[in-house]
PDB file of N, CA and C in Angstrom:
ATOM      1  N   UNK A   1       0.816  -1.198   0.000  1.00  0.00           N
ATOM      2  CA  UNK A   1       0.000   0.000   0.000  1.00  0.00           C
ATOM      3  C   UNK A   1       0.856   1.257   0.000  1.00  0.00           C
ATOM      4  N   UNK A   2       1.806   1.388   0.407  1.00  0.00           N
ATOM      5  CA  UNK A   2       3.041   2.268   0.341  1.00  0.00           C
ATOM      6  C   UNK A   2       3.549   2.907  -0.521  1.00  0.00           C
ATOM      7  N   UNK A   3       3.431   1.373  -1.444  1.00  0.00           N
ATOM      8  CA  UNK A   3       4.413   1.716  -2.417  1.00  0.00           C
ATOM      9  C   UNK A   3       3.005   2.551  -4.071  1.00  0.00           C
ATOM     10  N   UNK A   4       2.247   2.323  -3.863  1.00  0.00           N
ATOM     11  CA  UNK A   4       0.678   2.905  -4.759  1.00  0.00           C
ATOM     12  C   UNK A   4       0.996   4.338  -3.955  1.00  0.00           C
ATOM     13  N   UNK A   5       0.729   4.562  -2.739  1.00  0.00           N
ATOM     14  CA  UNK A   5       0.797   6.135  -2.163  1.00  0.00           C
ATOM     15  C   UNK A   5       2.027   6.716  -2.290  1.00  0.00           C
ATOM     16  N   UNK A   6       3.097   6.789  -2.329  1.00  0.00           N
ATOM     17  CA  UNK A   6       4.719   6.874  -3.006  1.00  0.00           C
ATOM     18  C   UNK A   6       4.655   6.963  -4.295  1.00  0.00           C
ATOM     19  N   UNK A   7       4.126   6.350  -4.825  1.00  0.00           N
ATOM     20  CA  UNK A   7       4.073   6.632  -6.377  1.00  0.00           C
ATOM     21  C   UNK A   7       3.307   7.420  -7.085  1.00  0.00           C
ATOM     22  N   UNK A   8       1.712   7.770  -5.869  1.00  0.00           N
ATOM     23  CA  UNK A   8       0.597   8.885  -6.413  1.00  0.00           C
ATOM     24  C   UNK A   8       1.402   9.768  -5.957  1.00  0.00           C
ATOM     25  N   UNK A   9       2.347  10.198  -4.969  1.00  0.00           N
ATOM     26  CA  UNK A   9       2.839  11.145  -3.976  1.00  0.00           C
ATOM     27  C   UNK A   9       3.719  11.270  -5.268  1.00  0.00           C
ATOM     28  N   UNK A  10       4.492  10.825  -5.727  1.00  0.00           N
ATOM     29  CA  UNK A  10       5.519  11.019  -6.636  1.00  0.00           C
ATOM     30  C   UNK A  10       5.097  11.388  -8.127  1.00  0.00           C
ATOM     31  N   UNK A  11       4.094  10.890  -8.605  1.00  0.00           N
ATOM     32  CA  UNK A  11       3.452  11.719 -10.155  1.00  0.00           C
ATOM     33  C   UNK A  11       3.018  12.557  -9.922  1.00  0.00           C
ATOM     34  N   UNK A  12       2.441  12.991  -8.860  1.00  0.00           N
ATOM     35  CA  UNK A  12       2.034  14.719  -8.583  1.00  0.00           C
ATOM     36  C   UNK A  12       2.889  15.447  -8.204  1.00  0.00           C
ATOM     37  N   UNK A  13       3.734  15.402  -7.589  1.00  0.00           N
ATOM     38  CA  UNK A  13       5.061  16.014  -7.617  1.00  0.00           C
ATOM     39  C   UNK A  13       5.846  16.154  -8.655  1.00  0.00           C
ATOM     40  N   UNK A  14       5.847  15.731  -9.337  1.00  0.00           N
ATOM     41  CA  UNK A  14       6.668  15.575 -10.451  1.00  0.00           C
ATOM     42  C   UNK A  14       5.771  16.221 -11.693  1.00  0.00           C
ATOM     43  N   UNK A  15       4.413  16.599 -12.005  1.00  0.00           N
ATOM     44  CA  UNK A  15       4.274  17.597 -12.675  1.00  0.00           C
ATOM     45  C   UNK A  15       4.084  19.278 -11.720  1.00  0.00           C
ATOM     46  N   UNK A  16       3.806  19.004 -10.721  1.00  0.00           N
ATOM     47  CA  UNK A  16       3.721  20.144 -10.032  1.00  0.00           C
ATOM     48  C   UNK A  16       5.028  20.979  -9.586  1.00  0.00           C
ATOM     49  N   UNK A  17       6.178  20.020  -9.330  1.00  0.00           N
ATOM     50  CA  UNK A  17       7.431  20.827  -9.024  1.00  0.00           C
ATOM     51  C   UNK A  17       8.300  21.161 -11.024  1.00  0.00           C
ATOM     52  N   UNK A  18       7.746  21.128 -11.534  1.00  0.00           N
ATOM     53  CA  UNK A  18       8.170  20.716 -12.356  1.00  0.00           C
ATOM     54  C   UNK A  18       8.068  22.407 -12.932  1.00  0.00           C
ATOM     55  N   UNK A  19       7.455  23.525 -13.537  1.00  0.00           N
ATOM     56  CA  UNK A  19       6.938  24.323 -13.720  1.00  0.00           C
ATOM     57  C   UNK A  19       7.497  25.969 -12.552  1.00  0.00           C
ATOM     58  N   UNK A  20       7.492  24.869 -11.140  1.00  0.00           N
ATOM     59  CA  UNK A  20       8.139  25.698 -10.208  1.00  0.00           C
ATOM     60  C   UNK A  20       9.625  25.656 -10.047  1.00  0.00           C
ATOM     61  N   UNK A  21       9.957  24.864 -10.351  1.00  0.00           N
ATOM     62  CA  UNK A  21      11.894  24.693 -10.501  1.00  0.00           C
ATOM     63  C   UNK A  21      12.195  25.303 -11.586  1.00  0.00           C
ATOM     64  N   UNK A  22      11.425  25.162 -12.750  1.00  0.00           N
ATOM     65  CA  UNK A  22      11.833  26.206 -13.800  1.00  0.00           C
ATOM     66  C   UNK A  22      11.538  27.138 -13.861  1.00  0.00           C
ATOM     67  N   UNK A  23      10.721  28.132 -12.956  1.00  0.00           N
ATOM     68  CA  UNK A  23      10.183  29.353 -12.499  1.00  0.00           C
ATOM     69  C   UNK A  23      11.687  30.047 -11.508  1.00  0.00           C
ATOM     70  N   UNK A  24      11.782  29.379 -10.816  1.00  0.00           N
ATOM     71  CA  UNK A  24      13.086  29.158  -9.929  1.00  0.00           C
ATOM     72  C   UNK A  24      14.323  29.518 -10.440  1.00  0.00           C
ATOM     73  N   UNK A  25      14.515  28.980 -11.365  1.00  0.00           N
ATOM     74  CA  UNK A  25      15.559  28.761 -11.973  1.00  0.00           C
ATOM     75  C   UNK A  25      15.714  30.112 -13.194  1.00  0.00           C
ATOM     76  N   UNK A  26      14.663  30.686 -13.465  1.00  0.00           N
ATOM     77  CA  UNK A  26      14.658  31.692 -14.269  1.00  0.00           C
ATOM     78  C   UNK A  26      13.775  31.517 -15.843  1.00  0.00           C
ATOM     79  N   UNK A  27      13.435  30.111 -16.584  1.00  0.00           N
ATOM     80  CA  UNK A  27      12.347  30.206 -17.391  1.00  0.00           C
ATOM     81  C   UNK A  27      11.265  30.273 -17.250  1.00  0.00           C
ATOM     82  N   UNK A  28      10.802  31.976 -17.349  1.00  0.00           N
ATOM     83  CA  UNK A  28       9.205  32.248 -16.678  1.00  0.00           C
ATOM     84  C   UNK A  28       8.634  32.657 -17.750  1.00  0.00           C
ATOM     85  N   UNK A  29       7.377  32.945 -17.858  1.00  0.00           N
ATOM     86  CA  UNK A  29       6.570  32.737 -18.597  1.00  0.00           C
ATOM     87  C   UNK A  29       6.554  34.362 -19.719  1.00  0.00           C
ATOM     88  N   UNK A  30       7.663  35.006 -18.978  1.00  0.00           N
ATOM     89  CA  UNK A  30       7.777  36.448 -19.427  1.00  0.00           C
ATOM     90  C   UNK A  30       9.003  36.344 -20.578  1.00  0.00           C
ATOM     91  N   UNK A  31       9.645  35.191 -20.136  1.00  0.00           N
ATOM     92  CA  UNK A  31      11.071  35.150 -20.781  1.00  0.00           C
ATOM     93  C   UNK A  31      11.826  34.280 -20.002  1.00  0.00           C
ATOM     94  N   UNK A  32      13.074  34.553 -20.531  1.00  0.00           N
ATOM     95  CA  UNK A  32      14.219  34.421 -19.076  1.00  0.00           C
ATOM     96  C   UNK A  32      15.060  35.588 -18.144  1.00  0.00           C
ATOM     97  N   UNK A  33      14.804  34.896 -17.251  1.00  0.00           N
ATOM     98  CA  UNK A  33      15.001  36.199 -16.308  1.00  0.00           C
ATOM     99  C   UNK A  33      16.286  36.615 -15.967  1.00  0.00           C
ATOM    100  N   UNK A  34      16.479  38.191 -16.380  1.00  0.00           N
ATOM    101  CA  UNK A  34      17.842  38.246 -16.186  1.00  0.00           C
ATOM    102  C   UNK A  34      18.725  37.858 -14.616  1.00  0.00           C
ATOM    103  N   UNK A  35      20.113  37.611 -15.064  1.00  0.00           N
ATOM    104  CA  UNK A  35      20.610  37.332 -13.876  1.00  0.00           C
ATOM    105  C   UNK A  35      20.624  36.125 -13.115  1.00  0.00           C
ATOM    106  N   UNK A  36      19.849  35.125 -13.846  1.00  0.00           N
ATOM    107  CA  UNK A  36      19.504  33.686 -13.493  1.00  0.00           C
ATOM    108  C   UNK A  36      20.329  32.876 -14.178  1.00  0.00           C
ATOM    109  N   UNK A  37      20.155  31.918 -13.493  1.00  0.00           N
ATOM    110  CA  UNK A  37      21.094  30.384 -14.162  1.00  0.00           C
ATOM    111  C   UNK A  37      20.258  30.083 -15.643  1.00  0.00           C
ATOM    112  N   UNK A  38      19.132  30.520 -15.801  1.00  0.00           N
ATOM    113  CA  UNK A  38      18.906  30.123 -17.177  1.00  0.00           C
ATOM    114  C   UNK A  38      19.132  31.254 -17.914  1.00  0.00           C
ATOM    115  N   UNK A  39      19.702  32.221 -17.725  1.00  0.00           N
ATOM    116  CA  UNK A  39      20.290  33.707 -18.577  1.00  0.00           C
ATOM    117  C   UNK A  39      21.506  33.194 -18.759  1.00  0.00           C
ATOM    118  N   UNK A  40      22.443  32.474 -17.761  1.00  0.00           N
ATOM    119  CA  UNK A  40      23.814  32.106 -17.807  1.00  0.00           C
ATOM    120  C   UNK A  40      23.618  30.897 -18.749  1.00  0.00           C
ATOM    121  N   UNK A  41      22.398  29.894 -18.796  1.00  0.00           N
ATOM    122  CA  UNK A  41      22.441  28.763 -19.859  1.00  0.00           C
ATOM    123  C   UNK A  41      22.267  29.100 -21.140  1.00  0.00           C
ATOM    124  N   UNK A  42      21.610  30.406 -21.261  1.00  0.00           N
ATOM    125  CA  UNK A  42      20.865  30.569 -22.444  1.00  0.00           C
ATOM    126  C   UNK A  42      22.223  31.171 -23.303  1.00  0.00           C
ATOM    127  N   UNK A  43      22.957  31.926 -22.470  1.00  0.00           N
ATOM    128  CA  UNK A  43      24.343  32.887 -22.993  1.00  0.00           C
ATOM    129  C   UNK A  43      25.695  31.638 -23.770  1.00  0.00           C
ATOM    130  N   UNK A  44      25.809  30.685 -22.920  1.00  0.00           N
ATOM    131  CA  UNK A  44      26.624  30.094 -22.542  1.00  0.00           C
ATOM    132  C   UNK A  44      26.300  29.040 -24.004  1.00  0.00           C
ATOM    133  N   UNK A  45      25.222  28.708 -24.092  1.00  0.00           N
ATOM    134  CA  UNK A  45      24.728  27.646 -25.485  1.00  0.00           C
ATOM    135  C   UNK A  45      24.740  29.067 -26.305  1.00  0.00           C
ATOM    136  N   UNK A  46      24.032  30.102 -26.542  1.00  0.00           N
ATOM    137  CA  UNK A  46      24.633  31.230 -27.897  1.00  0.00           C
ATOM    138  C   UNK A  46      25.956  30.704 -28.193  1.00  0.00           C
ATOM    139  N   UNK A  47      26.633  31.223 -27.026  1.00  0.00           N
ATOM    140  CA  UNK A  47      28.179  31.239 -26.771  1.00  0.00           C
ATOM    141  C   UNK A  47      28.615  30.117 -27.694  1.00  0.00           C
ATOM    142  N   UNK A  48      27.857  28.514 -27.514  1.00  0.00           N
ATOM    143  CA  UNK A  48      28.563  27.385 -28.179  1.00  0.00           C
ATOM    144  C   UNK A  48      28.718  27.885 -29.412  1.00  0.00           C
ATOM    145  N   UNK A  49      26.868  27.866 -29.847  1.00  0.00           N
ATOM    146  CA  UNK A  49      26.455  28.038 -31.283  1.00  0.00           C
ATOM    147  C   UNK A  49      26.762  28.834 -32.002  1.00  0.00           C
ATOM    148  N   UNK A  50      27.317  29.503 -31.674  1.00  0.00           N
ATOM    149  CA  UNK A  50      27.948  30.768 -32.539  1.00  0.00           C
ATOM    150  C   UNK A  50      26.831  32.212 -32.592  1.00  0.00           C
ATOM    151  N   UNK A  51      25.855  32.030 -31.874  1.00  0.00           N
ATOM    152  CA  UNK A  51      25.195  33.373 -31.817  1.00  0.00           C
ATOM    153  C   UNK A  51      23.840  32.973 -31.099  1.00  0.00           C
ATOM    154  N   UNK A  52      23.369  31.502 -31.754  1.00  0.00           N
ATOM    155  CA  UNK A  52      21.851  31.292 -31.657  1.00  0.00           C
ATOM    156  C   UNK A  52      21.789  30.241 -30.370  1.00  0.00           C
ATOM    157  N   UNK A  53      20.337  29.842 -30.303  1.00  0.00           N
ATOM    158  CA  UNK A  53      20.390  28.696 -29.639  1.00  0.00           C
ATOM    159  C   UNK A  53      19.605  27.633 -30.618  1.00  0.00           C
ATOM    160  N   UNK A  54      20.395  26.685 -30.702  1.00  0.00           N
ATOM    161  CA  UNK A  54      19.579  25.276 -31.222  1.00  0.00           C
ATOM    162  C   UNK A  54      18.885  24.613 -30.767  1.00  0.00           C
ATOM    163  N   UNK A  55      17.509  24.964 -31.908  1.00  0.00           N
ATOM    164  CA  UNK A  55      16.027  24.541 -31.919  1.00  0.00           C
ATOM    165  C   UNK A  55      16.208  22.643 -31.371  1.00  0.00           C
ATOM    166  N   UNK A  56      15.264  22.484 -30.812  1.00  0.00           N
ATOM    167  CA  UNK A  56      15.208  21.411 -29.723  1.00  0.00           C
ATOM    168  C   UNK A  56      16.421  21.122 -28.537  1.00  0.00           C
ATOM    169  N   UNK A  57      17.207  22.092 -28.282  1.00  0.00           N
ATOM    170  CA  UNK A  57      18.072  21.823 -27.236  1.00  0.00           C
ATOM    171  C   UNK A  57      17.813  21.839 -26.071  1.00  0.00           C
ATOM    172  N   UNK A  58      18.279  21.758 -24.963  1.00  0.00           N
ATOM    173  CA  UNK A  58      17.928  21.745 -23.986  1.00  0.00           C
ATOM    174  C   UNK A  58      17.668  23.092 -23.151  1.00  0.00           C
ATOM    175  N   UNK A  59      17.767  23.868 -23.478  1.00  0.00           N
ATOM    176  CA  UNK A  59      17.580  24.990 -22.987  1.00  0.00           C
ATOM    177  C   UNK A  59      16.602  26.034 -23.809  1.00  0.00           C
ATOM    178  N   UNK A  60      16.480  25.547 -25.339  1.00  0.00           N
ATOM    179  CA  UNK A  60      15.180  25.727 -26.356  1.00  0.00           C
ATOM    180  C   UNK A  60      14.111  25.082 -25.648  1.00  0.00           C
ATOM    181  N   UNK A  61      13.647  23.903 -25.130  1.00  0.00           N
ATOM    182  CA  UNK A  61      13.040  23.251 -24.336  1.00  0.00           C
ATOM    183  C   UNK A  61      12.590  23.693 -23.092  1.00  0.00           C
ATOM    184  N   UNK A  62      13.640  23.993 -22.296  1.00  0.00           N
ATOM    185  CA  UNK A  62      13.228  24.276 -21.073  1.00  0.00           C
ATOM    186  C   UNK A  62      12.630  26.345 -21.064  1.00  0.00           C
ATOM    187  N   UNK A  63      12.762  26.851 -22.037  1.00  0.00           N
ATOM    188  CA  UNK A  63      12.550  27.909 -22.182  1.00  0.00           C
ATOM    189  C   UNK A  63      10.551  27.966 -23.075  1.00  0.00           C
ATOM    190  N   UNK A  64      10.677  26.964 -23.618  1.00  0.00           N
ATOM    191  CA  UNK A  64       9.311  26.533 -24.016  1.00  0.00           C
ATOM    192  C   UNK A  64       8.206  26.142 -23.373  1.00  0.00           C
ATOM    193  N   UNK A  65       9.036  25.399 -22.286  1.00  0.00           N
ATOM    194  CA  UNK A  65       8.301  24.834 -21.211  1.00  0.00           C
ATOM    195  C   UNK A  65       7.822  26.092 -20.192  1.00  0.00           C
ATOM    196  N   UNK A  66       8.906  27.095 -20.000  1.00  0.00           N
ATOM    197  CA  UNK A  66       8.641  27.734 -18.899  1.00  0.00           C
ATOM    198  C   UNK A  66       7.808  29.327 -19.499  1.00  0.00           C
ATOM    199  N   UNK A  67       7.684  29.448 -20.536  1.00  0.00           N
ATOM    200  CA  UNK A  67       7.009  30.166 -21.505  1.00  0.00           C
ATOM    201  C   UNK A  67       5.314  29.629 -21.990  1.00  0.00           C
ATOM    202  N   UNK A  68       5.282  28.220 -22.256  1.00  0.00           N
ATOM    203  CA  UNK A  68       3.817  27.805 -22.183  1.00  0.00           C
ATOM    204  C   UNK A  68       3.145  26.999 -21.763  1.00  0.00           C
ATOM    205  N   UNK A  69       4.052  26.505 -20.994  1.00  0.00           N
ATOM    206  CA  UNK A  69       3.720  25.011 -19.685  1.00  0.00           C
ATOM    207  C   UNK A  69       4.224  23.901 -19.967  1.00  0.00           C
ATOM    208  N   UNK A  70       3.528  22.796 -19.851  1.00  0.00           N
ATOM    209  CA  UNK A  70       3.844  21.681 -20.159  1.00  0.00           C
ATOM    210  C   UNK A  70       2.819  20.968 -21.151  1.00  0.00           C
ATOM    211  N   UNK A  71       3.024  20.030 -21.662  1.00  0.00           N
ATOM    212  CA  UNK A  71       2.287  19.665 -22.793  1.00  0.00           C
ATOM    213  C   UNK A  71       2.242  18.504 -22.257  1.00  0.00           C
ATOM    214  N   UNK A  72       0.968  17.814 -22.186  1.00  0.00           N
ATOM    215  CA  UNK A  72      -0.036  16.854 -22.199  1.00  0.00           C
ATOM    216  C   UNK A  72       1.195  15.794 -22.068  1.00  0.00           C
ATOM    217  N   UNK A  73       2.152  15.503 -23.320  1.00  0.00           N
ATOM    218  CA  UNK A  73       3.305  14.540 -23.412  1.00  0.00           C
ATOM    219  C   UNK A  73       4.136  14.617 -22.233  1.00  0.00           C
ATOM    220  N   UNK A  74       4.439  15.925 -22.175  1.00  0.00           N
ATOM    221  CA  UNK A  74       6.093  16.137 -21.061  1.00  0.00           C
ATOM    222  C   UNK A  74       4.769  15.731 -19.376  1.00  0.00           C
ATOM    223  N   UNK A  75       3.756  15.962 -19.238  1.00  0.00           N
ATOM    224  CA  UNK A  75       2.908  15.617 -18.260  1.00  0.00           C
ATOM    225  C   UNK A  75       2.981  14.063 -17.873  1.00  0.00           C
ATOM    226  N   UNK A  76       2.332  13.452 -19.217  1.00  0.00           N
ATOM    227  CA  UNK A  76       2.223  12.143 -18.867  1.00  0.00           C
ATOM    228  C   UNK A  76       3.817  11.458 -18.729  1.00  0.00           C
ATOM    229  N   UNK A  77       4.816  12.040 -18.691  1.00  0.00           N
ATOM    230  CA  UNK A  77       6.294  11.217 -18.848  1.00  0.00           C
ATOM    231  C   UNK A  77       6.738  11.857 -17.427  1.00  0.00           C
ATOM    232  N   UNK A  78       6.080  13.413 -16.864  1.00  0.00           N
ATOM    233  CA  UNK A  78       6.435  13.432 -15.372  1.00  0.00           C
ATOM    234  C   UNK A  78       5.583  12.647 -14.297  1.00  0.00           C
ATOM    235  N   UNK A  79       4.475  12.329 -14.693  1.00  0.00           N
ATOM    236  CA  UNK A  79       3.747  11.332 -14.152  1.00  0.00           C
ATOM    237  C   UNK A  79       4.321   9.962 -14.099  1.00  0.00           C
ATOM    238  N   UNK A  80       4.596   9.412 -15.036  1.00  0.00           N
ATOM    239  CA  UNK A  80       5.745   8.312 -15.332  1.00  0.00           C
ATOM    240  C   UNK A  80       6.605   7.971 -14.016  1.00  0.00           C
ATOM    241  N   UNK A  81       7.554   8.867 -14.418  1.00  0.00           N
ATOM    242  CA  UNK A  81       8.537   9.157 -14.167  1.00  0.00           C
ATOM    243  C   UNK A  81       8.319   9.173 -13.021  1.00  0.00           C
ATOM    244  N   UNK A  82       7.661  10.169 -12.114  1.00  0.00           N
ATOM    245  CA  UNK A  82       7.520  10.273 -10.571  1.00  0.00           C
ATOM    246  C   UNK A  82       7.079   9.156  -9.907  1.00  0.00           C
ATOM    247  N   UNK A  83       5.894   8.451 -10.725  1.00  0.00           N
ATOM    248  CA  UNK A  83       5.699   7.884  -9.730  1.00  0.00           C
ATOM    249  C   UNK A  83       6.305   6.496 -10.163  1.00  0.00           C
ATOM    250  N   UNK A  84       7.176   5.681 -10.554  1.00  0.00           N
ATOM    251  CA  UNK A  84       8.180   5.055 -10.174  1.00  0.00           C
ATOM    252  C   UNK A  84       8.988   5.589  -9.977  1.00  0.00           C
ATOM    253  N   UNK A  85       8.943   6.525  -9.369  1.00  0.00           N
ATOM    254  CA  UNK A  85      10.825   6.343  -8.561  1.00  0.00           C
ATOM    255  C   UNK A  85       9.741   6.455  -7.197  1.00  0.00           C
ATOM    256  N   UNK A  86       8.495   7.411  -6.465  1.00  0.00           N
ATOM    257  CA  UNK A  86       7.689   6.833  -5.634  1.00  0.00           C
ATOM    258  C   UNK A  86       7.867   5.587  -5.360  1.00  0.00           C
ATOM    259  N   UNK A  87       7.564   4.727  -6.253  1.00  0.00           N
ATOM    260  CA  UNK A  87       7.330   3.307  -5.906  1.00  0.00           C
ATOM    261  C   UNK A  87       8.326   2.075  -5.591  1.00  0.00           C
ATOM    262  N   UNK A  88       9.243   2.942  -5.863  1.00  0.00           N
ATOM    263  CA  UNK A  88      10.921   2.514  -5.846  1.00  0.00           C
ATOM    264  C   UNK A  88      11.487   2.789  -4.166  1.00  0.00           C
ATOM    265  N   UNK A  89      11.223   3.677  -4.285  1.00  0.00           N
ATOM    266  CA  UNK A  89      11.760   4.609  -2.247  1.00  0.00           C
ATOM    267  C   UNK A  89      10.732   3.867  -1.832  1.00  0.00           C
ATOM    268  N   UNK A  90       9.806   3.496  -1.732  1.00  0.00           N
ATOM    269  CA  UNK A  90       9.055   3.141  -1.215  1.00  0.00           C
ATOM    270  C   UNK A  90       9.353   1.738  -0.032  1.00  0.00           C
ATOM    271  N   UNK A  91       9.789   1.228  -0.311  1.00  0.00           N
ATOM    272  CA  UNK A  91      10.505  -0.052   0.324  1.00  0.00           C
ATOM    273  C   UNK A  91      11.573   0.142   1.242  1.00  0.00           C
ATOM    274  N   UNK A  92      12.157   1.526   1.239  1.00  0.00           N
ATOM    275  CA  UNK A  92      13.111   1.531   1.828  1.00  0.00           C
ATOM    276  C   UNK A  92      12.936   2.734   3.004  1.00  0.00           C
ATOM    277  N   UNK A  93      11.550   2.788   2.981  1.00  0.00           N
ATOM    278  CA  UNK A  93      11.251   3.793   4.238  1.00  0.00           C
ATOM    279  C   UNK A  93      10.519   3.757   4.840  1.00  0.00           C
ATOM    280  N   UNK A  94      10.500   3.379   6.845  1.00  0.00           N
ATOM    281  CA  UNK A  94       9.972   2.543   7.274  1.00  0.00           C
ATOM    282  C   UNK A  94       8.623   2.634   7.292  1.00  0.00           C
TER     283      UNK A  94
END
């Protein structure tokens, strides 16, 4: 029974912190925010690319995400995702 409540505990967490860590972190829905670790990611990949950032990268992504949410897909894979690793800790806490 633990390990079902660990794992609901863990897919809701995992789309809900999900939106707020990248709020956190500086991809908000305005942009990216200066002075943040994602101003320093966003500079730093220009920096690679020679000016731009490359479309599907990781920081094209996480700037998409934190600009129009999450999409139905990246939802159902933090749902996934959370709640096995929930269901995983689960066993190992008394």
């Amino acid at each position: 029974m633990a390990a079902i409540a660990l794992g609901v505990l863990g897919a809701v967490a995992g789309v809900a912190a999900t939106p707020v860590v990248l709020g956190a972190i500086g991809f908000t829905g305005a942009g990216v925010a200066a002075g943040s670790i994602a101003a320093w990611m966003m500079s730093s990949a220009a920096v690679a690319n020679g000016g731009g950032i490359a479309a599907g990268s990781t920081v094209a992504i996480l700037q998409s995400i934190g600009a129009a949410g999450l999409s139905v897909a990246v939802k159902t894979g933090l749902v996934a995702i959370g709640g096995v690793a929930g269901a995983v800790v689960a066993p190992f806490i008394p």
